[in-house]
PDB file of N, CA and C in Angstrom:
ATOM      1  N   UNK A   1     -21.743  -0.285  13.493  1.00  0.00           N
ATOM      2  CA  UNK A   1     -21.407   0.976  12.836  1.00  0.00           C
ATOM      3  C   UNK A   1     -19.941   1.287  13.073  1.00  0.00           C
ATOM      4  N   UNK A   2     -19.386   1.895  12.039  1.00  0.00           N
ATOM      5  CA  UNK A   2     -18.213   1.957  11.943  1.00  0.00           C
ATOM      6  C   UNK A   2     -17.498   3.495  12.637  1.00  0.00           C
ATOM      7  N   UNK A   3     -16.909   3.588  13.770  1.00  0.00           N
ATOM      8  CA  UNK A   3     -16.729   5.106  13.835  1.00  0.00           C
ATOM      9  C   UNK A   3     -15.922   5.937  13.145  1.00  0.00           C
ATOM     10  N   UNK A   4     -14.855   6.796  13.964  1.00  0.00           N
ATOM     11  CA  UNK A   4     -14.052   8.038  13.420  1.00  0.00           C
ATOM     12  C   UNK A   4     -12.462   6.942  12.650  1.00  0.00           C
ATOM     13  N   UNK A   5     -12.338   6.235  14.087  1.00  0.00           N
ATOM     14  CA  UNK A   5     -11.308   5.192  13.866  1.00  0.00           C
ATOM     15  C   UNK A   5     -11.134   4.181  12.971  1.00  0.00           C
ATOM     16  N   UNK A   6     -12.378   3.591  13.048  1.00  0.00           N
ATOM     17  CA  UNK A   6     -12.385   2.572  11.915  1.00  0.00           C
ATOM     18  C   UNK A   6     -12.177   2.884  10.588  1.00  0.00           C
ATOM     19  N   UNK A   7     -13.058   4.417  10.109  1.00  0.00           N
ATOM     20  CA  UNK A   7     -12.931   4.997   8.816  1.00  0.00           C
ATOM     21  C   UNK A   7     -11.830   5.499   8.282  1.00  0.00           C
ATOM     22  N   UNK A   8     -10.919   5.726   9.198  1.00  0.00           N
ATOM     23  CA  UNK A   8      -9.511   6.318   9.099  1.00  0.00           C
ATOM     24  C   UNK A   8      -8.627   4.523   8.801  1.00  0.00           C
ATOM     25  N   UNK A   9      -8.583   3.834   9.409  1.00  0.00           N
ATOM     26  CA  UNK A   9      -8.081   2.417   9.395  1.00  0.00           C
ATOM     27  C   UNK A   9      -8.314   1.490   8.448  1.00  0.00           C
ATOM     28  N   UNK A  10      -9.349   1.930   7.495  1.00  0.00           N
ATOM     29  CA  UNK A  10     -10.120   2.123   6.369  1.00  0.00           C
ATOM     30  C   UNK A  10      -9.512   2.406   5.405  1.00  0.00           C
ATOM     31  N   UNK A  11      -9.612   3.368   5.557  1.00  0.00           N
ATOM     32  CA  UNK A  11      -8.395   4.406   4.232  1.00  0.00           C
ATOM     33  C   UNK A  11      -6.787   3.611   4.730  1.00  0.00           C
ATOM     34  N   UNK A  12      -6.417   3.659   5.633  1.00  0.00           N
ATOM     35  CA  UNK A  12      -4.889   3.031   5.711  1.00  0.00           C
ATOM     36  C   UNK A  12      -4.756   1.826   4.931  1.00  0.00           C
ATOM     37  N   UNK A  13      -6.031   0.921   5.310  1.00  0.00           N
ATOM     38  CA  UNK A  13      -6.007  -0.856   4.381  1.00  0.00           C
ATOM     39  C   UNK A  13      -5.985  -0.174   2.674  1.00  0.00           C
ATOM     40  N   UNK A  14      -6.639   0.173   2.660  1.00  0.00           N
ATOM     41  CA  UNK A  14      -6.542   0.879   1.504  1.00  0.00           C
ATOM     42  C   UNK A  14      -5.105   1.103   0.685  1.00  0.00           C
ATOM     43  N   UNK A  15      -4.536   2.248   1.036  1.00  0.00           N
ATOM     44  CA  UNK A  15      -3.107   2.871   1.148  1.00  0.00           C
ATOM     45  C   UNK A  15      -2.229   1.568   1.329  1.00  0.00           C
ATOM     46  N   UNK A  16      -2.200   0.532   2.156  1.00  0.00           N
ATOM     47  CA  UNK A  16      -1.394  -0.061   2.433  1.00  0.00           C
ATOM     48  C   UNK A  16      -1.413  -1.347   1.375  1.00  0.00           C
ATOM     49  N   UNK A  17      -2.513  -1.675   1.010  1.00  0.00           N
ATOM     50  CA  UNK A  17      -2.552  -2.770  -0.562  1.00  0.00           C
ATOM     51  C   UNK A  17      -2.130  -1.761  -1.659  1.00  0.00           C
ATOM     52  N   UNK A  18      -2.704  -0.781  -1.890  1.00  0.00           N
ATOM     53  CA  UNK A  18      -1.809  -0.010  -3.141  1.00  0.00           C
ATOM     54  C   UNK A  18      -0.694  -0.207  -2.854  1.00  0.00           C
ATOM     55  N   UNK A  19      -0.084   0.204  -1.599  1.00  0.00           N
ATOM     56  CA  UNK A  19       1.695   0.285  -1.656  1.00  0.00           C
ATOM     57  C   UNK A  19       2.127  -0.809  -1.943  1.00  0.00           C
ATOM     58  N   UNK A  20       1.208  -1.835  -1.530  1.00  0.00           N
ATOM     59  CA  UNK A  20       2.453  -3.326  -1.991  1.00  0.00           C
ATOM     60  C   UNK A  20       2.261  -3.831  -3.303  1.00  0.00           C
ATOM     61  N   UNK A  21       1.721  -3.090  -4.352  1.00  0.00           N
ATOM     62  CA  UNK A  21       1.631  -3.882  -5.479  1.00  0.00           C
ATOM     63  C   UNK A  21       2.971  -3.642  -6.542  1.00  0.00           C
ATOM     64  N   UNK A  22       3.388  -2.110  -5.798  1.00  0.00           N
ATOM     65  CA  UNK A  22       4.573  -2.439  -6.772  1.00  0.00           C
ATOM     66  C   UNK A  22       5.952  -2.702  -7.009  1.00  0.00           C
ATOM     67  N   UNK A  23       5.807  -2.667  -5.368  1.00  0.00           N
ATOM     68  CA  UNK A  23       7.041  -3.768  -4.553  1.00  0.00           C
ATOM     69  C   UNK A  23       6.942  -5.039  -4.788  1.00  0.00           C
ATOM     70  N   UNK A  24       6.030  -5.528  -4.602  1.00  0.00           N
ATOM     71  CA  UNK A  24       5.870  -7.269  -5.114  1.00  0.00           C
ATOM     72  C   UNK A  24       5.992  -7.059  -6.568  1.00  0.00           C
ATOM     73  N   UNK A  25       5.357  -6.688  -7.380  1.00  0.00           N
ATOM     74  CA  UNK A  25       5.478  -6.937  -8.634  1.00  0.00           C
ATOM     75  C   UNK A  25       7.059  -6.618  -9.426  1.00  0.00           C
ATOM     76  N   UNK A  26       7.635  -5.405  -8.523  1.00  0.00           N
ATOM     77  CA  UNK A  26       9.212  -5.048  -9.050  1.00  0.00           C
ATOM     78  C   UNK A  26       9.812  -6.081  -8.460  1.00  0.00           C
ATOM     79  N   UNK A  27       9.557  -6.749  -7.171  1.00  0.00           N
ATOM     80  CA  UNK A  27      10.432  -7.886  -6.767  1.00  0.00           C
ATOM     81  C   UNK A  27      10.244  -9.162  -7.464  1.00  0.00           C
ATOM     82  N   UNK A  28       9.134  -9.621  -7.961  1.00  0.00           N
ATOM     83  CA  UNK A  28       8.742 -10.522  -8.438  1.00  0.00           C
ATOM     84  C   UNK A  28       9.608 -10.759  -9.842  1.00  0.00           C
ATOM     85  N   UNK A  29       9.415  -9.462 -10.493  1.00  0.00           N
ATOM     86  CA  UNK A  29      10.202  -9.120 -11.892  1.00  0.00           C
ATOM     87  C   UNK A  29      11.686  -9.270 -11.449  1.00  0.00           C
ATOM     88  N   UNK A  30      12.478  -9.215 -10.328  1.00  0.00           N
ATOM     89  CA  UNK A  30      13.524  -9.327 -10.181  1.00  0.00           C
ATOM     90  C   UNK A  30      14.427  -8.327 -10.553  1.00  0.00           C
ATOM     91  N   UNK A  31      13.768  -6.699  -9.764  1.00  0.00           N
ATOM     92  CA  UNK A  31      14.033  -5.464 -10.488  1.00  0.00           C
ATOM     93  C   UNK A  31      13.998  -4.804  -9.135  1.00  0.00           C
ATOM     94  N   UNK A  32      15.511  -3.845  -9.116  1.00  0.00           N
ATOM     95  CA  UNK A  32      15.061  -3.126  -7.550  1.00  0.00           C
ATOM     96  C   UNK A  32      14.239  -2.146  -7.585  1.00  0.00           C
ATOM     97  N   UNK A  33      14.024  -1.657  -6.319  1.00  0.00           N
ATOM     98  CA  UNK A  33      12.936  -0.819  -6.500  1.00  0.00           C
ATOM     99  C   UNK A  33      13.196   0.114  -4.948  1.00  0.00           C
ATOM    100  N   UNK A  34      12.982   0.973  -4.657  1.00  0.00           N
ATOM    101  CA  UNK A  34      12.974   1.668  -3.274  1.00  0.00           C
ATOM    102  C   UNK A  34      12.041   1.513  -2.854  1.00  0.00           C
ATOM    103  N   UNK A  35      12.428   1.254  -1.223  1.00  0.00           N
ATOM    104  CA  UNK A  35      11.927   1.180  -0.104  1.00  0.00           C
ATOM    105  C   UNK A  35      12.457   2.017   0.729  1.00  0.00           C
ATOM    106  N   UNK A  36      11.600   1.787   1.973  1.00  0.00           N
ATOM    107  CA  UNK A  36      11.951   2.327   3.318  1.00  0.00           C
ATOM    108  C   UNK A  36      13.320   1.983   3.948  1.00  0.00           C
ATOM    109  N   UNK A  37      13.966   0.835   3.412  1.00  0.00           N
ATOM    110  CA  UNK A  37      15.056   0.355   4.485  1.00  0.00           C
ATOM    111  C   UNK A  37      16.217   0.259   3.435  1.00  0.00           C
ATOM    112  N   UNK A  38      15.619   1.105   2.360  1.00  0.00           N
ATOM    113  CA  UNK A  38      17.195   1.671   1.753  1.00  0.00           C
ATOM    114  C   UNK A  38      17.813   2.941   1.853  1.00  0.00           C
ATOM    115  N   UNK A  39      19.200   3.197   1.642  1.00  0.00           N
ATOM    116  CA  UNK A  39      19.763   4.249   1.315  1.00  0.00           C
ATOM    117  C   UNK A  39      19.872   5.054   0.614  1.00  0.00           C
ATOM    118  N   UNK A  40      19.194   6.571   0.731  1.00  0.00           N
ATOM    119  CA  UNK A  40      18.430   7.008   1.277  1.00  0.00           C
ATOM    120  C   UNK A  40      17.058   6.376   1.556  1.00  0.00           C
ATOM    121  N   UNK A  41      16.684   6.179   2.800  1.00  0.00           N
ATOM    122  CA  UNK A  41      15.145   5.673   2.409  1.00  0.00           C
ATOM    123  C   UNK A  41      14.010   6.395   1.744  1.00  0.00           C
ATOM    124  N   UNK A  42      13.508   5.480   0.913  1.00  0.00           N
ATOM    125  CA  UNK A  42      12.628   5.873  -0.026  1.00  0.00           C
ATOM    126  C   UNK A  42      13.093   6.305  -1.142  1.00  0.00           C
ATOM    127  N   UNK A  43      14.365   6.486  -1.295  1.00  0.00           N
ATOM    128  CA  UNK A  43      15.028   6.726  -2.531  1.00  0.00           C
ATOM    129  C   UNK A  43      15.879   5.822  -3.226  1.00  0.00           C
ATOM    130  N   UNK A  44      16.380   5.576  -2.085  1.00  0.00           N
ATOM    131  CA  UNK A  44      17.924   4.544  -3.086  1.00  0.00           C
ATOM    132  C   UNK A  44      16.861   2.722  -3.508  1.00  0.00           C
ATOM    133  N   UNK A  45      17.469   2.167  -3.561  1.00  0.00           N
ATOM    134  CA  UNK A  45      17.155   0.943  -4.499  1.00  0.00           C
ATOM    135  C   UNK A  45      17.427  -0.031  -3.307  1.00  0.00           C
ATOM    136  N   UNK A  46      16.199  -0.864  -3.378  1.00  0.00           N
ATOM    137  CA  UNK A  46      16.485  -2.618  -2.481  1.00  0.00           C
ATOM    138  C   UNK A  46      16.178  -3.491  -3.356  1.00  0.00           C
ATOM    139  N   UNK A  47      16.795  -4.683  -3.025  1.00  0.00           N
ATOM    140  CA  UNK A  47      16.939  -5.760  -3.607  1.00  0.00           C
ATOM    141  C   UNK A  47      15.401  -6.664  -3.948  1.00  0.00           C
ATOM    142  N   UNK A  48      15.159  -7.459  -4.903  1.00  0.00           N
ATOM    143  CA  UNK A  48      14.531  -7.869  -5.411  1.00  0.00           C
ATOM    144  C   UNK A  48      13.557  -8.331  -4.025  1.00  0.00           C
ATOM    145  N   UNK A  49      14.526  -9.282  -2.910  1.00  0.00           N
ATOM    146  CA  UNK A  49      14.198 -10.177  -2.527  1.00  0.00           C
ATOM    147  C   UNK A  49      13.357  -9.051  -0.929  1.00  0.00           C
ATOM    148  N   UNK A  50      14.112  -7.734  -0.627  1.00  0.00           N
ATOM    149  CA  UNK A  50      13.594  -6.824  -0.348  1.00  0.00           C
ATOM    150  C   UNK A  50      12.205  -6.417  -0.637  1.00  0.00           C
ATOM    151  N   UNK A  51      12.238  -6.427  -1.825  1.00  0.00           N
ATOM    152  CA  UNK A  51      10.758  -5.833  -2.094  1.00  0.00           C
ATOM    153  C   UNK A  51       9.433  -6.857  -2.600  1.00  0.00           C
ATOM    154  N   UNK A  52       9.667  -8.007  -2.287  1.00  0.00           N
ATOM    155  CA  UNK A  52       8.892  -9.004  -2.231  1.00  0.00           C
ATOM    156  C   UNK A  52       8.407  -8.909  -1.143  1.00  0.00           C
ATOM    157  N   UNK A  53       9.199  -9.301   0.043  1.00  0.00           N
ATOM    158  CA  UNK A  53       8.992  -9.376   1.786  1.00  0.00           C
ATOM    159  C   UNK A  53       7.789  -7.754   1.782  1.00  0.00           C
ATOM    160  N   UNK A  54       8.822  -6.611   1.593  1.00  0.00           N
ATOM    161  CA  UNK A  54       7.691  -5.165   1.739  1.00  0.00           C
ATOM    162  C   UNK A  54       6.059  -5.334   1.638  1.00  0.00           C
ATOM    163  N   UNK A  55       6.486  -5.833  -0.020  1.00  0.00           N
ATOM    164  CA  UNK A  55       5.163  -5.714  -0.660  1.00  0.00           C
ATOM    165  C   UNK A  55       3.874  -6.494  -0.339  1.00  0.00           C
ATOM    166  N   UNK A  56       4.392  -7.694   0.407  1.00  0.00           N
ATOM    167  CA  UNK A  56       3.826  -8.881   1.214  1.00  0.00           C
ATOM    168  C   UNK A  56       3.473  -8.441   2.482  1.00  0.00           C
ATOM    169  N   UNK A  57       4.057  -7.806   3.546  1.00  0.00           N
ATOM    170  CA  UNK A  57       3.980  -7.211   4.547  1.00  0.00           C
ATOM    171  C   UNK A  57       2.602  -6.182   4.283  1.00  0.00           C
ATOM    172  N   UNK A  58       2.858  -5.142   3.450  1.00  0.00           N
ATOM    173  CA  UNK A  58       1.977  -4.213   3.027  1.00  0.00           C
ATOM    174  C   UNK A  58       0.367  -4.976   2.580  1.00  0.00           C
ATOM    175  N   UNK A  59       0.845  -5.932   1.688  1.00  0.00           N
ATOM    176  CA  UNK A  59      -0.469  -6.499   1.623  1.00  0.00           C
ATOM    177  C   UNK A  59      -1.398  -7.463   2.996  1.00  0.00           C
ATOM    178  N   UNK A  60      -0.560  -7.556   3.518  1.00  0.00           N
ATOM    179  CA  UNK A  60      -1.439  -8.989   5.001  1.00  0.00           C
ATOM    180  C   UNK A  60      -1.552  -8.322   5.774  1.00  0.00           C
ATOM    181  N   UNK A  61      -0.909  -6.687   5.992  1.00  0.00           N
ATOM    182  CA  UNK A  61      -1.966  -5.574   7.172  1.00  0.00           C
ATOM    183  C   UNK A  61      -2.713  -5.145   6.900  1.00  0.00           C
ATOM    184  N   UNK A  62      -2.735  -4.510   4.955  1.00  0.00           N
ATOM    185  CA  UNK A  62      -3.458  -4.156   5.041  1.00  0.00           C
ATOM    186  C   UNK A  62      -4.899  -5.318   4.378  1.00  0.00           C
ATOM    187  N   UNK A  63      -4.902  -6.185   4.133  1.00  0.00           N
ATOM    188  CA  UNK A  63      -5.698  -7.279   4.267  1.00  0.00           C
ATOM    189  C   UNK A  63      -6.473  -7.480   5.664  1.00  0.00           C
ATOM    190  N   UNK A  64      -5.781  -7.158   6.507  1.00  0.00           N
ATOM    191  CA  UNK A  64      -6.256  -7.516   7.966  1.00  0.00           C
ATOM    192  C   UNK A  64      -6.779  -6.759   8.277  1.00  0.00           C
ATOM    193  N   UNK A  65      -6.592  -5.333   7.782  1.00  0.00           N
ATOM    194  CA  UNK A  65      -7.410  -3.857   8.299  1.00  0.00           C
ATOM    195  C   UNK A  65      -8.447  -4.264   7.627  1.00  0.00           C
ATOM    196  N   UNK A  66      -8.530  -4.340   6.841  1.00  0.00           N
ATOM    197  CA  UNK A  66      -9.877  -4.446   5.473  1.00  0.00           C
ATOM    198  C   UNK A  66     -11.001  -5.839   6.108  1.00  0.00           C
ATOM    199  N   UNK A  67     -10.077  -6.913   6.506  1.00  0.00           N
ATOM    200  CA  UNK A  67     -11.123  -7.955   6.973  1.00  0.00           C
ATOM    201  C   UNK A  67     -11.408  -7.766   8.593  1.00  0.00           C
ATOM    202  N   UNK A  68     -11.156  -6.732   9.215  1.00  0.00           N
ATOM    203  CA  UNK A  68     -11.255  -6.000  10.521  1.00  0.00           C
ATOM    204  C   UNK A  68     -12.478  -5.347  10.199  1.00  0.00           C
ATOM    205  N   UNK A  69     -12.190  -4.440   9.536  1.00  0.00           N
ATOM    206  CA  UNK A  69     -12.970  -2.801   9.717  1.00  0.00           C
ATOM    207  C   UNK A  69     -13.895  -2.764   8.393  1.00  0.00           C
ATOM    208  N   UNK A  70     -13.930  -3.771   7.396  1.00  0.00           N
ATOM    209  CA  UNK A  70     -15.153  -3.434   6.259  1.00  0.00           C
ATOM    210  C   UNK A  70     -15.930  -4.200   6.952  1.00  0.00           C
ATOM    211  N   UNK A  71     -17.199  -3.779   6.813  1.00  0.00           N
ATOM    212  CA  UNK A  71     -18.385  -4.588   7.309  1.00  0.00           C
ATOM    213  C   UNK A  71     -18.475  -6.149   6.209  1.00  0.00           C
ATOM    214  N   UNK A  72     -19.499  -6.934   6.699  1.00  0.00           N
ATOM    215  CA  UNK A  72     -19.408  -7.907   5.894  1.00  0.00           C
ATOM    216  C   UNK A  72     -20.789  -7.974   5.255  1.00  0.00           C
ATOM    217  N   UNK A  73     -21.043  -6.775   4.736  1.00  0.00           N
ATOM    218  CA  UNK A  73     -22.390  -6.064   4.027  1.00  0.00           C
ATOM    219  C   UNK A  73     -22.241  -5.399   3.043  1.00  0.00           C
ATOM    220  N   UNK A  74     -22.730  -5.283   2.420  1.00  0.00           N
ATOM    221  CA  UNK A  74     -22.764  -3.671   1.147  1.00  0.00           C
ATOM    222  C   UNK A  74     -22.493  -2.758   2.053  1.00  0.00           C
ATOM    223  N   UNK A  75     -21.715  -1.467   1.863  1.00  0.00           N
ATOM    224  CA  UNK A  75     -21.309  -0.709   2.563  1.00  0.00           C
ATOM    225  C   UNK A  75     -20.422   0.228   1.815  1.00  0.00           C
ATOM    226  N   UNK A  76     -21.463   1.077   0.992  1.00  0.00           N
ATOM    227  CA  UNK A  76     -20.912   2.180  -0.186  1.00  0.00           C
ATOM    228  C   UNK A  76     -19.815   3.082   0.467  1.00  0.00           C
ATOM    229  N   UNK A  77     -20.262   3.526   1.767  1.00  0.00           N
ATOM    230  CA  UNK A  77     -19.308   4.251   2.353  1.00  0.00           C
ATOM    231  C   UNK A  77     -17.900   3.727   2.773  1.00  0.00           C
ATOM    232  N   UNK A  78     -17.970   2.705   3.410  1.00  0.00           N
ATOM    233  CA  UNK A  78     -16.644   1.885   3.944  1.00  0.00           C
ATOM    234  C   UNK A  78     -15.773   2.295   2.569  1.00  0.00           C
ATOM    235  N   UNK A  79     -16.682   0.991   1.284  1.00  0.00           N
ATOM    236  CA  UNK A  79     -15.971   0.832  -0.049  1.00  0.00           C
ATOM    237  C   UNK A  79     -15.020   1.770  -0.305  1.00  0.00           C
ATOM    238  N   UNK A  80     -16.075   3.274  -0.194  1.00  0.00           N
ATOM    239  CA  UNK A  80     -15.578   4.564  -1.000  1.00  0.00           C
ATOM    240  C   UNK A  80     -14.077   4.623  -0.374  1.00  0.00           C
ATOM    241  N   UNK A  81     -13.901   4.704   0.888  1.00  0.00           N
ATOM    242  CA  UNK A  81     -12.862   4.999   1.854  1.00  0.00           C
ATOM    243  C   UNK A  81     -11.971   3.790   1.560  1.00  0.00           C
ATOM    244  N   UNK A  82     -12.012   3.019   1.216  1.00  0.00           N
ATOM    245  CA  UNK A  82     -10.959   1.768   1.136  1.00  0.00           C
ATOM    246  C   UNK A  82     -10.288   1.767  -0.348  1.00  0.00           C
ATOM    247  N   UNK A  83     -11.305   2.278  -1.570  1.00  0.00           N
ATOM    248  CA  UNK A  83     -10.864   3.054  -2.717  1.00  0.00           C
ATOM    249  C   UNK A  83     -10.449   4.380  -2.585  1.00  0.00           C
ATOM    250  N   UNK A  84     -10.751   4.971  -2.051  1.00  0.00           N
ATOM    251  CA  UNK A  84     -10.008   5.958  -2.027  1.00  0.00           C
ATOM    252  C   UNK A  84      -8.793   6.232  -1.618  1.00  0.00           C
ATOM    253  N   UNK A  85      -8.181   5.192  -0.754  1.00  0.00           N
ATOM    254  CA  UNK A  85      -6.845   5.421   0.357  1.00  0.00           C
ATOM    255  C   UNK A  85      -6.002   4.290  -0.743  1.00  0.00           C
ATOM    256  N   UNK A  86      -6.501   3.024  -1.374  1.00  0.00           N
ATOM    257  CA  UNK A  86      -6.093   2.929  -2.313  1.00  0.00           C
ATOM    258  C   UNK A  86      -5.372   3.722  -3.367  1.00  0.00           C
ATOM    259  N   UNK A  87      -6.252   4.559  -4.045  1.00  0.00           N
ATOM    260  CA  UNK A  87      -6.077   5.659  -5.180  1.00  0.00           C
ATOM    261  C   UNK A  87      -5.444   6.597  -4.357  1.00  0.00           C
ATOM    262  N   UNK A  88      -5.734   7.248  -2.956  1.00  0.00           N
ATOM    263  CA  UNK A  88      -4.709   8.242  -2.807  1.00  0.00           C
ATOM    264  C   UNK A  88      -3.366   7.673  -2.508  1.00  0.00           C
ATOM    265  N   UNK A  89      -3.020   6.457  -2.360  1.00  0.00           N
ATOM    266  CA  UNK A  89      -1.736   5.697  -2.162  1.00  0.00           C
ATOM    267  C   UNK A  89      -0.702   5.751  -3.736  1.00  0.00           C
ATOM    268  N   UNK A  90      -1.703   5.210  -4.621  1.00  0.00           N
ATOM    269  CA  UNK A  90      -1.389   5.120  -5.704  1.00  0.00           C
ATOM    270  C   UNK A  90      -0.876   6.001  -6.661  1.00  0.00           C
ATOM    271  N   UNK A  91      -1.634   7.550  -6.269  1.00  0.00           N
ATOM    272  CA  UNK A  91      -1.338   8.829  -6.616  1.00  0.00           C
ATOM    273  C   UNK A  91       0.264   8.982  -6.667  1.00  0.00           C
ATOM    274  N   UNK A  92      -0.121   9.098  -5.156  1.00  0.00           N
ATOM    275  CA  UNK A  92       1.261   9.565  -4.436  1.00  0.00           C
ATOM    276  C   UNK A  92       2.365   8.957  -5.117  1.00  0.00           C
ATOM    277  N   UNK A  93       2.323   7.377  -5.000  1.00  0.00           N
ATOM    278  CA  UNK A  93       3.525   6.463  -5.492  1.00  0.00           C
ATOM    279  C   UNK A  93       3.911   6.836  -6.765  1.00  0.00           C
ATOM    280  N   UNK A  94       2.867   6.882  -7.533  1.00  0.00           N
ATOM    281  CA  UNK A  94       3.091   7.396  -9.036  1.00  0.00           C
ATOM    282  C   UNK A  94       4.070   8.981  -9.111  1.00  0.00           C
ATOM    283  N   UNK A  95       3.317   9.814  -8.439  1.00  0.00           N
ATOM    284  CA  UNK A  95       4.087  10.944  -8.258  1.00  0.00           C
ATOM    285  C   UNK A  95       5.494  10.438  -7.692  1.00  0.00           C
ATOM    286  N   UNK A  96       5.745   9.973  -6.515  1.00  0.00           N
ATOM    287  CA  UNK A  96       6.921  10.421  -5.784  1.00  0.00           C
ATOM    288  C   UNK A  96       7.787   9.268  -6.391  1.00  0.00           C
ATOM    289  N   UNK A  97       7.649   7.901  -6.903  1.00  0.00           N
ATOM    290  CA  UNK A  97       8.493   7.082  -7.686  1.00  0.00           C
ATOM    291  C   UNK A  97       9.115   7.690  -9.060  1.00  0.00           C
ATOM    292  N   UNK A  98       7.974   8.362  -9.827  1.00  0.00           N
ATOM    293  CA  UNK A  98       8.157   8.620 -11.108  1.00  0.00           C
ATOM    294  C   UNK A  98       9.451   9.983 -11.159  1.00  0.00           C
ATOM    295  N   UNK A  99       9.493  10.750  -9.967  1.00  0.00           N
ATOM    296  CA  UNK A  99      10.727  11.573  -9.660  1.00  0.00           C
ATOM    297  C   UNK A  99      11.652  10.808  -9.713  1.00  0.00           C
ATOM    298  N   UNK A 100      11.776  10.120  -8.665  1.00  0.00           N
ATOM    299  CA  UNK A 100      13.179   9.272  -8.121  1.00  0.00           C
ATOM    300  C   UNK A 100      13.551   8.700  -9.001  1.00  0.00           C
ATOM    301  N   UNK A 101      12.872   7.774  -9.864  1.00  0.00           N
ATOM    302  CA  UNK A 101      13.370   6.766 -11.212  1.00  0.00           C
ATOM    303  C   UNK A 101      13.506   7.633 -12.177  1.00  0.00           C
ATOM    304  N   UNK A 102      13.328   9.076 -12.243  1.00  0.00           N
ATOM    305  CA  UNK A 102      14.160   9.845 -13.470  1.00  0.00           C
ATOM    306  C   UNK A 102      14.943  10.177 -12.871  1.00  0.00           C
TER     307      UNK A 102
END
């Protein structure tokens, strides 16, 4: 059984594969994109090769949370929480990118 911790670590794997899809995919495209380790962070623009590494990073923790902490069962609840931190990742990005890039 999964406790308080796991369900929270849950939602982070979650959150943390949304965040890298559109760092890898803007790096991949060969298009900057903001990150954390630009100027301003989270605002200004990193390099292609920047947001490949991010988006890769983002995906193999949170890959590792997910093959940690989901059971290796049906498990509607885990799911919900691993979609959801997903989608609330995704929200957010949508919101707080779609500022910055206007």
């Amino acid at each position: 059984m999964t406790g308080a911790l796991g369900y929270l670590l849950i939602v982070v794997a979650g959150a943390l594969l949304a965040n890298g899809v559109p760092h890898l995919v803007s790096g991949v495209r060969g298009d900057h994109f903001p990150t954390p380790f630009a100027t301003p962070p989270g605002r200004g623009e990193s390099s292609p090769v920047i947001n490949v590494l991010w988006g890769v990073a983002n995906g193999l923790v949170g890959a590792a949370l997910a093959i940690r902490w989901l059971p290796h069962r049906v498990a509607p609840l885990e799911d919900a929480l691993c979609a959801a931190g997903f989608l609330a990742m995704a929200l957010f990005a949508a919101h707080h990118f779609g500022k910055v890039r206007n």
